[in-house]
N, C-alpha and C. Protein backbone atom coordinates (compact mmCIF):
# COMPACT_ATOMS: atom_id res chain seq x y z
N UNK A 1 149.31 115.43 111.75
CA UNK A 1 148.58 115.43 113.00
C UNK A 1 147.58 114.27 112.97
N UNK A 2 147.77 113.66 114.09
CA UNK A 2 146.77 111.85 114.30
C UNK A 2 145.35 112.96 114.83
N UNK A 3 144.24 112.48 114.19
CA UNK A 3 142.75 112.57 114.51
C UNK A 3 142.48 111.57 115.69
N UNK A 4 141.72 111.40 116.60
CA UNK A 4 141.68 111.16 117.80
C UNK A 4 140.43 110.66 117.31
N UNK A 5 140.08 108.88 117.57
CA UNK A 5 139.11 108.26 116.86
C UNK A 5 137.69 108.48 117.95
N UNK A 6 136.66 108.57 117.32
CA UNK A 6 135.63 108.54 118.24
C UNK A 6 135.13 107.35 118.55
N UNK A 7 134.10 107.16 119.67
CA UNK A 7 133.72 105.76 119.61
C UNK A 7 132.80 105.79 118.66
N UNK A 8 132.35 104.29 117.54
CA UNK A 8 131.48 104.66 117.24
C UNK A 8 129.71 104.45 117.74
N UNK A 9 128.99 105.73 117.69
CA UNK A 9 127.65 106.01 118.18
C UNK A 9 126.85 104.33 117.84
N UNK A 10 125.69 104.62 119.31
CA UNK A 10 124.90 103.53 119.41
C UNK A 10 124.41 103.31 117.96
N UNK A 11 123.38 102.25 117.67
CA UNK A 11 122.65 102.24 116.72
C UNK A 11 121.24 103.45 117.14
N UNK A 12 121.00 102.97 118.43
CA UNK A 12 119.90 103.97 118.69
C UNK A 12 119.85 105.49 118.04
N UNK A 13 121.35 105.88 118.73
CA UNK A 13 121.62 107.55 118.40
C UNK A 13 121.78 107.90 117.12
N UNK A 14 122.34 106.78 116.40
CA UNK A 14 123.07 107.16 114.83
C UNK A 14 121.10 107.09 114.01
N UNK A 15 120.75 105.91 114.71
CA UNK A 15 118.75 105.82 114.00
C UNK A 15 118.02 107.58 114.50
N UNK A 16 118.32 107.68 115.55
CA UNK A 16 118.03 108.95 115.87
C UNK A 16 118.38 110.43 115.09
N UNK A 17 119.74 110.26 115.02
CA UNK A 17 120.19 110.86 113.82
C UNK A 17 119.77 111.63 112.37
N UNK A 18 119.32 109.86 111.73
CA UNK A 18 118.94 109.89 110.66
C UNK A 18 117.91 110.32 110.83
N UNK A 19 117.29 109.91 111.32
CA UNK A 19 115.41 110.19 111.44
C UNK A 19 115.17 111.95 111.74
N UNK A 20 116.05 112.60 112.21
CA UNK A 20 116.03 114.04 112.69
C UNK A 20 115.90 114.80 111.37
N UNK A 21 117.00 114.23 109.57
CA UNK A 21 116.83 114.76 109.02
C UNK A 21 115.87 114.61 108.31
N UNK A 22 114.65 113.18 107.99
CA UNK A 22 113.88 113.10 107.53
C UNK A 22 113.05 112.01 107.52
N UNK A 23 112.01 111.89 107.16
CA UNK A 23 111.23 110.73 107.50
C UNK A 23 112.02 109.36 106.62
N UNK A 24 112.14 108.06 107.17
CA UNK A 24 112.99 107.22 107.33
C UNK A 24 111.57 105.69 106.99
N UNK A 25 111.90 105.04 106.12
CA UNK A 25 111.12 103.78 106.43
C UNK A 25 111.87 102.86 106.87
N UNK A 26 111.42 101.99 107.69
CA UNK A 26 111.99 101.07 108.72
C UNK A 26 113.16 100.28 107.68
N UNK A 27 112.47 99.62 106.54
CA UNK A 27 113.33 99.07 105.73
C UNK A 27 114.51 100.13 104.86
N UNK A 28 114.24 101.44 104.89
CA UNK A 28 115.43 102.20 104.82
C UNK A 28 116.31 102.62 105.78
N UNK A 29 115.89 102.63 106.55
CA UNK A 29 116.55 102.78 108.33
C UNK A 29 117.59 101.60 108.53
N UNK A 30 117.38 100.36 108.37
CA UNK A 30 117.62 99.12 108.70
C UNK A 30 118.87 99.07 107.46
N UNK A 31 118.55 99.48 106.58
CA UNK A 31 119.51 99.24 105.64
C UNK A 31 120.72 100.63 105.60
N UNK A 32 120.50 101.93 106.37
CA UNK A 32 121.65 102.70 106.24
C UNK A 32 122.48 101.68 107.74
N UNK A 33 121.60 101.50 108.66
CA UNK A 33 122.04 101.00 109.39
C UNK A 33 123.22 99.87 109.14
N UNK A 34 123.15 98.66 108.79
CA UNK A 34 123.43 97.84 108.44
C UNK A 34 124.61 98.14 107.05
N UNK A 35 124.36 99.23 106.85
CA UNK A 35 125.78 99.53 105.67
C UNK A 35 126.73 100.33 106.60
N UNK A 36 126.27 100.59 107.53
CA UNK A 36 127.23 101.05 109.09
C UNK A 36 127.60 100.13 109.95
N UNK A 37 127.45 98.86 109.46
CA UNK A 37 128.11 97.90 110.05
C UNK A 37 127.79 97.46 111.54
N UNK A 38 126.29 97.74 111.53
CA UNK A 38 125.76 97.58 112.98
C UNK A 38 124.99 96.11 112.96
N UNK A 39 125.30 95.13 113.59
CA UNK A 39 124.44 94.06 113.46
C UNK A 39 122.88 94.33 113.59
N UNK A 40 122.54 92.89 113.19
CA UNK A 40 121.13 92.73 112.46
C UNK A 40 120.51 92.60 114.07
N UNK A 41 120.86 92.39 114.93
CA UNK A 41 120.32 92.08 116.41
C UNK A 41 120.32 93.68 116.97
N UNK A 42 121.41 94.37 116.61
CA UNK A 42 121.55 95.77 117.01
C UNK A 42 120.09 96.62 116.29
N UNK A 43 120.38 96.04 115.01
CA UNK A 43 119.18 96.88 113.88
C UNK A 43 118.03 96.66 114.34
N UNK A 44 117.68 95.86 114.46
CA UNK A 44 116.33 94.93 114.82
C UNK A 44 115.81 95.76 116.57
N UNK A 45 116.72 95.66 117.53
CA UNK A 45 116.39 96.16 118.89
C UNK A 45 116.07 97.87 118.35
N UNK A 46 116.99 98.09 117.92
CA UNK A 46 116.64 99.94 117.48
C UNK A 46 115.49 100.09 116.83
N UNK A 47 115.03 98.99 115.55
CA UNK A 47 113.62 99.69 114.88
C UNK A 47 112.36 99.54 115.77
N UNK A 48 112.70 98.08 116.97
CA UNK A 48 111.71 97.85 118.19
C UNK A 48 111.38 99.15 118.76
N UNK A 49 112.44 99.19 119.27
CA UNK A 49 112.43 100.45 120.50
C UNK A 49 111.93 101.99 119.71
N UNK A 50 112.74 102.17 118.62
CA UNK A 50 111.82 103.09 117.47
C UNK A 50 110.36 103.77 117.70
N UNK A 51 109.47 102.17 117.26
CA UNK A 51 108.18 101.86 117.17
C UNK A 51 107.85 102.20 118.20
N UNK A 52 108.33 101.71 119.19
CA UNK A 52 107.63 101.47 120.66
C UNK A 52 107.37 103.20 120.77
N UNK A 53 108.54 103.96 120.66
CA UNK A 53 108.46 105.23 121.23
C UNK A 53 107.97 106.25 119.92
N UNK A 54 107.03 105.71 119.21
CA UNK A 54 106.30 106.50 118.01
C UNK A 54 107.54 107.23 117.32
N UNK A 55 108.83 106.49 116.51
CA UNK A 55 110.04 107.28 116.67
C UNK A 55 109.58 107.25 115.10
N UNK A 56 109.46 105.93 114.62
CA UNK A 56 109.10 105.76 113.08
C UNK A 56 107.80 104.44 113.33
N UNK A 57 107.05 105.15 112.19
CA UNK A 57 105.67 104.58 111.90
C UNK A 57 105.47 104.76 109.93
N UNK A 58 105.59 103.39 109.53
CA UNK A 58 105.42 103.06 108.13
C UNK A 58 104.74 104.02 107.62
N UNK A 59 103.62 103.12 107.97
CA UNK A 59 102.05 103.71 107.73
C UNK A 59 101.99 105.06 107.71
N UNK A 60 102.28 106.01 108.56
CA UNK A 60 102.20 107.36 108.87
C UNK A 60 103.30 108.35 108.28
N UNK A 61 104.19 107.83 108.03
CA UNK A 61 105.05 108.15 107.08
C UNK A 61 105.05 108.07 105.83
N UNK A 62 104.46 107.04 105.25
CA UNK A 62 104.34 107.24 103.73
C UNK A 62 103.28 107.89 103.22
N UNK A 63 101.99 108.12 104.19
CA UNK A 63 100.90 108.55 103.86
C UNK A 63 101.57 109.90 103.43
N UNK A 64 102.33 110.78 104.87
CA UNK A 64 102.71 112.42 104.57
C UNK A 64 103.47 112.46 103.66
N UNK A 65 104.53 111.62 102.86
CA UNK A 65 105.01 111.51 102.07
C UNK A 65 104.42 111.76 100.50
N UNK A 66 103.17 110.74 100.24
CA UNK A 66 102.82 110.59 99.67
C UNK A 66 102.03 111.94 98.83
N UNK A 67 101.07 112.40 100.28
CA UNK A 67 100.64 113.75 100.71
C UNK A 67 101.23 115.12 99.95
N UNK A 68 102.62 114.57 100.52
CA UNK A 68 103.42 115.82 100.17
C UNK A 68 103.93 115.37 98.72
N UNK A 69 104.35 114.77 98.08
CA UNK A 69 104.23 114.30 96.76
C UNK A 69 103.14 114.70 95.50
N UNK A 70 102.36 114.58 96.50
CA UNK A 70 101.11 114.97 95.55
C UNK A 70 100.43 116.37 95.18
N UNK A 71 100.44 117.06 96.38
CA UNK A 71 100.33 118.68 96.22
C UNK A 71 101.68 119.34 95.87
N UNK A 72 102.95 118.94 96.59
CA UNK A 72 103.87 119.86 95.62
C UNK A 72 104.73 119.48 94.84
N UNK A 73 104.37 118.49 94.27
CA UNK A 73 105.40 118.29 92.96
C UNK A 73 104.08 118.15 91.75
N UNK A 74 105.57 118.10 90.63
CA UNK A 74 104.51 117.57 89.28
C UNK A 74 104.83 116.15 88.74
N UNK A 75 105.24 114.86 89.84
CA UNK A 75 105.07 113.80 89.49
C UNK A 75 103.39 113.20 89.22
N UNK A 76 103.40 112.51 88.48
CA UNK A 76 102.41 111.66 88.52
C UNK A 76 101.98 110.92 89.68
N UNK A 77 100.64 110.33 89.78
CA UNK A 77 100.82 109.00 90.92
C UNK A 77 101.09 107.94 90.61
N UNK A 78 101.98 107.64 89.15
CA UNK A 78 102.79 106.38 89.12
C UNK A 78 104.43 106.61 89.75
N UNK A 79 104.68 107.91 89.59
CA UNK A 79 105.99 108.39 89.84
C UNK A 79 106.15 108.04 91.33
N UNK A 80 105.04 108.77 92.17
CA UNK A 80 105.50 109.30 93.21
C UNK A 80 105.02 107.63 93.84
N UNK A 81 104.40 106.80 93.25
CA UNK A 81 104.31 105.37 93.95
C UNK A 81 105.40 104.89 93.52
N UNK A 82 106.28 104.90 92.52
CA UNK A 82 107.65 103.94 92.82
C UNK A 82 108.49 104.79 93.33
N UNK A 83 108.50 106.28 93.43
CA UNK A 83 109.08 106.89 94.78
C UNK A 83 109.56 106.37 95.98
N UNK A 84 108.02 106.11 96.10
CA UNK A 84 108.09 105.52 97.87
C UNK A 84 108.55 104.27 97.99
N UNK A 85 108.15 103.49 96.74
CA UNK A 85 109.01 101.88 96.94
C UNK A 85 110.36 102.02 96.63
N UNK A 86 110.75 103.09 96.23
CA UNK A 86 112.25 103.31 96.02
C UNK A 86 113.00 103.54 97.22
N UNK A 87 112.00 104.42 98.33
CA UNK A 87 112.72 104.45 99.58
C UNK A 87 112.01 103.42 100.77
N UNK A 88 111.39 102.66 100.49
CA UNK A 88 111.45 101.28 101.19
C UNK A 88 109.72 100.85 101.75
N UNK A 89 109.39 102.12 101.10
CA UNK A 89 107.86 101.43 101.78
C UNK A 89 107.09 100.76 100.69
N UNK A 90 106.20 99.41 101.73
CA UNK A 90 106.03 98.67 100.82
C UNK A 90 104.89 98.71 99.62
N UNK A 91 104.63 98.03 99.24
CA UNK A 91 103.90 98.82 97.81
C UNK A 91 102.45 98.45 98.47
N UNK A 92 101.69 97.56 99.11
CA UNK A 92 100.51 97.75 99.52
C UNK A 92 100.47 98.76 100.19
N UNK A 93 101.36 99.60 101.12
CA UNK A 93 100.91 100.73 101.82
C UNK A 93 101.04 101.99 100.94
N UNK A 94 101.79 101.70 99.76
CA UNK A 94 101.84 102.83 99.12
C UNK A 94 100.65 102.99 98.20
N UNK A 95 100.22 102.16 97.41
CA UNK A 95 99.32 101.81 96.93
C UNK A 95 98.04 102.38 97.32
N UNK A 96 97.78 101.94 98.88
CA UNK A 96 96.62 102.47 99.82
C UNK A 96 96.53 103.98 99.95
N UNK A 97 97.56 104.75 99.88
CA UNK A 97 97.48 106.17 100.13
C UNK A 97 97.26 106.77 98.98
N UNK A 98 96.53 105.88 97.68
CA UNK A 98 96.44 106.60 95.98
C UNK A 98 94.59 106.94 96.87
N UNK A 99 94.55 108.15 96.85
CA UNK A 99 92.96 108.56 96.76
C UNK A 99 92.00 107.82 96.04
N UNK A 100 90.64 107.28 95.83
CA UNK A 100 90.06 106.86 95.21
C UNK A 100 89.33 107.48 93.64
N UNK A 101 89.64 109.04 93.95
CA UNK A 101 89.60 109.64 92.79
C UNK A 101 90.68 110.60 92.74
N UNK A 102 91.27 110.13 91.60
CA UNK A 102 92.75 111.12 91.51
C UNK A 102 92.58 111.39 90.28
N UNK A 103 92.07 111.53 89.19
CA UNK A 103 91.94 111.69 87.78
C UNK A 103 92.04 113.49 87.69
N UNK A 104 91.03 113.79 88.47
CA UNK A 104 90.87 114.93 88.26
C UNK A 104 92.67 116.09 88.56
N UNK A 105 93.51 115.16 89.59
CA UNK A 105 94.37 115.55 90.18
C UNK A 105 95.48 115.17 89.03
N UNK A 106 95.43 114.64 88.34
CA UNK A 106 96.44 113.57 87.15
C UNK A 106 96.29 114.86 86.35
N UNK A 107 95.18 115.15 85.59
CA UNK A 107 94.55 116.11 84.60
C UNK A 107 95.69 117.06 85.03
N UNK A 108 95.15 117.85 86.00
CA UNK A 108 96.00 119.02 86.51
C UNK A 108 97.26 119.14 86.32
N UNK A 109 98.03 118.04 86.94
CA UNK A 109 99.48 118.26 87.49
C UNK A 109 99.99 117.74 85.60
N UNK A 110 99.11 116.92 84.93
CA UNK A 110 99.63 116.64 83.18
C UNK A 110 99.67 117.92 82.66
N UNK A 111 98.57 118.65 82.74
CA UNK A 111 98.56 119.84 82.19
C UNK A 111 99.64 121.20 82.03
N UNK A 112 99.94 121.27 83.75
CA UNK A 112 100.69 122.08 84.51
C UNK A 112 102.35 121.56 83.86
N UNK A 113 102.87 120.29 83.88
CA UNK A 113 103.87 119.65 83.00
C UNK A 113 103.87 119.50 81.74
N UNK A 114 102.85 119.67 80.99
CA UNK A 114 102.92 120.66 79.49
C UNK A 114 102.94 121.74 79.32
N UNK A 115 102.92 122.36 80.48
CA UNK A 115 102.65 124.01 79.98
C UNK A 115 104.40 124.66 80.43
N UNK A 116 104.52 124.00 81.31
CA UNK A 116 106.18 123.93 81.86
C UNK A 116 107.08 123.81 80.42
N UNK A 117 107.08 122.08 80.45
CA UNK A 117 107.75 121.83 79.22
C UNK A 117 107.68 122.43 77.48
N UNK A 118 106.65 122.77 77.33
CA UNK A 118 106.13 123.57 75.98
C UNK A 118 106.12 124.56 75.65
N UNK A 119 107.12 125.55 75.21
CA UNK A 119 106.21 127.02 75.77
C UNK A 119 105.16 127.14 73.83
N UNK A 120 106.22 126.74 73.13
CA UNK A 120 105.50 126.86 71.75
C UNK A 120 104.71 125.71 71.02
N UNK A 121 104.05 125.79 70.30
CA UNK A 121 102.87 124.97 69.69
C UNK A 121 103.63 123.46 69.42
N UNK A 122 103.23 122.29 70.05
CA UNK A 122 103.63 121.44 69.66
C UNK A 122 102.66 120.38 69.43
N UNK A 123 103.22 119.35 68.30
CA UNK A 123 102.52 118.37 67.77
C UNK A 123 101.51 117.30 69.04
N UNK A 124 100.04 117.32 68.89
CA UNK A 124 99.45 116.66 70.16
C UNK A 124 100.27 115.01 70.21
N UNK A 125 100.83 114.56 69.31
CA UNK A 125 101.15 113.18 69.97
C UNK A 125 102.81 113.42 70.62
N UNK A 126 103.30 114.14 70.56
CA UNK A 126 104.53 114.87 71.63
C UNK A 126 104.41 115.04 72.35
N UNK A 127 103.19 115.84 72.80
CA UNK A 127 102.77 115.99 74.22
C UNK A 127 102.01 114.73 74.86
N UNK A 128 101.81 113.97 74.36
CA UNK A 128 101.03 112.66 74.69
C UNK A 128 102.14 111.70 74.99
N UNK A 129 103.33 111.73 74.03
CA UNK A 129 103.90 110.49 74.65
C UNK A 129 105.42 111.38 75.58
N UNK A 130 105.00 112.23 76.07
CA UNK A 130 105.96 113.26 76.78
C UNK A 130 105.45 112.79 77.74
N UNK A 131 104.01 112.78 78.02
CA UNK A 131 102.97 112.63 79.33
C UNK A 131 103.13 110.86 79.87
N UNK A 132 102.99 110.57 78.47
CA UNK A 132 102.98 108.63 79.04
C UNK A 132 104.98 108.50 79.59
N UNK A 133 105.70 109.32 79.52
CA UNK A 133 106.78 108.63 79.86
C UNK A 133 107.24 109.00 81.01
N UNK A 134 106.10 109.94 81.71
CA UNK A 134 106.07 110.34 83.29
C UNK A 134 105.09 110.19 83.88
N UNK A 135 104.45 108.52 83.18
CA UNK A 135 104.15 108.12 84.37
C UNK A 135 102.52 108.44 84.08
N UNK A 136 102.33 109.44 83.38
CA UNK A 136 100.63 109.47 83.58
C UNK A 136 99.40 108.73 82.32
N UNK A 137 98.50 108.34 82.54
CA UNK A 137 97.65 107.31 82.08
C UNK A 137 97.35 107.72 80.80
N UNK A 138 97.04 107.37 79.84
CA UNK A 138 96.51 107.65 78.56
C UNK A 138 95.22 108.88 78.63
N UNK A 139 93.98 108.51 79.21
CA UNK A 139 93.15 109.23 79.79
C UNK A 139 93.70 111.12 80.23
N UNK A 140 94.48 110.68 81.33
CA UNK A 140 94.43 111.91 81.59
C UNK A 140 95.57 112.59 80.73
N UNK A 141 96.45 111.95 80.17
CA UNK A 141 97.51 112.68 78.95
C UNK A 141 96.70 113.07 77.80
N UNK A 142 95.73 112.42 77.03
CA UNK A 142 94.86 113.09 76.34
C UNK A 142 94.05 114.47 76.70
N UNK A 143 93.86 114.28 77.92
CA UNK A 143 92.67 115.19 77.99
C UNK A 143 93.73 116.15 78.67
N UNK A 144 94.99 116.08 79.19
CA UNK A 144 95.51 117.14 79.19
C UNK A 144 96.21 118.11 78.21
N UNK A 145 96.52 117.38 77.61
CA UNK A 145 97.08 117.52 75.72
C UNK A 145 96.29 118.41 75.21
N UNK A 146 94.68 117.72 75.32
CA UNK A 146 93.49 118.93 74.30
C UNK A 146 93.09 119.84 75.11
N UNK A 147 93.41 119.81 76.19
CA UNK A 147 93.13 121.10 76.93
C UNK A 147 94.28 122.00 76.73
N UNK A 148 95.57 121.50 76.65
CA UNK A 148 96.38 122.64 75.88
C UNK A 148 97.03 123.16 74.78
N UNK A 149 96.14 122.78 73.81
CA UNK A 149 95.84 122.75 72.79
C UNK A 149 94.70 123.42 72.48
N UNK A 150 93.50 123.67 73.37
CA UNK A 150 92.45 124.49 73.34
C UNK A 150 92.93 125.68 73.55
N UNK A 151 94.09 126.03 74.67
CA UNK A 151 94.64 126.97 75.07
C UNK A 151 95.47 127.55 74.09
N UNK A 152 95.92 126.87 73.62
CA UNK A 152 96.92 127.48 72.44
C UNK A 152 95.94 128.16 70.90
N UNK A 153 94.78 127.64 71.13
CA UNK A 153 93.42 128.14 69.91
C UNK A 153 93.02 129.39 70.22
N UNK A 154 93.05 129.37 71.69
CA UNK A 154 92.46 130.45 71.90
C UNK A 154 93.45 131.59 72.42
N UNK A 155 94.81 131.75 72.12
CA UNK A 155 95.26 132.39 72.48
C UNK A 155 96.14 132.40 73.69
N UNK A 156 96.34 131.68 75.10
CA UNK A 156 96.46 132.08 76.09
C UNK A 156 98.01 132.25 76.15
């Protein structure tokens, strides 16, 4: 049995599409686009018209991204910044959405990813270079390390 070909969808509708299932950066947009074989004049009028109609916004998108990165996962904020340059936003805007104090937030989410990964007593430089290879700073891998390590002294 012959399948009955469709036409294929605007760039507009197919950008529309994508964007329905999730937030989209222009330079990721442009590029599913463009592996769909839609010209660069087609791509280009769609991310215009996009913008124009608040369809996708960089800026506003990587922030909630970022946002949401940060309260529910247990990446680091080195992780979840080549995250976002992984899906196309650029690294000064990603960069800009790191809080000015995040240490206290590093501590936490290091801690919370040793207590995950560990359940039994392990050597503090294991947990230290467990911590540096996701991404989190010396600083807060130490001080998350002896904090569970205090925990493990005292019982918990």
């Amino acid at each position: 049995m012959n399948k009955k070909q469709l036409p294929k969808p605007s760039a507009k509708a197919k950008a529309v599409e994508l964007l329905s299932r999730s937030d989209q950066s222009v330079r990721r947009l442009s590029d599913k686009l463009a592996r769909r074989q839609y010209s660069q004049e087609e791509i280009q009028e769609t991310v215009d018209w996009l913008k124009e109609k608040h369809y996708i916004d960089d800026a506003a998108g990587c922030k909630r991204r970022f946002e949401y990165l940060l309260e529910s996962s247990s990446y680091s904020v080195k992780q979840i910044c080549a995250k976002l340059m992984q899906q196309g936003y650029p690294s000064d805007l990603v960069h800009s959405c790191v809080p000015e104090d995040i240490y206290e937030v590093e501590i936490d989410k290091a801690t919370k990813v040793l207590r995950r990964k560990y359940k039994n007593s392990v050597p503090f430089q294991k947990m230290m270079q467990y911590l540096y290879s996701k991404g989190f700073c010396y600083d807060a891998a130490r001080d998350a390390a002896e904090e569970c390590k205090s925990e493990e002294e005292e019982g918990y």
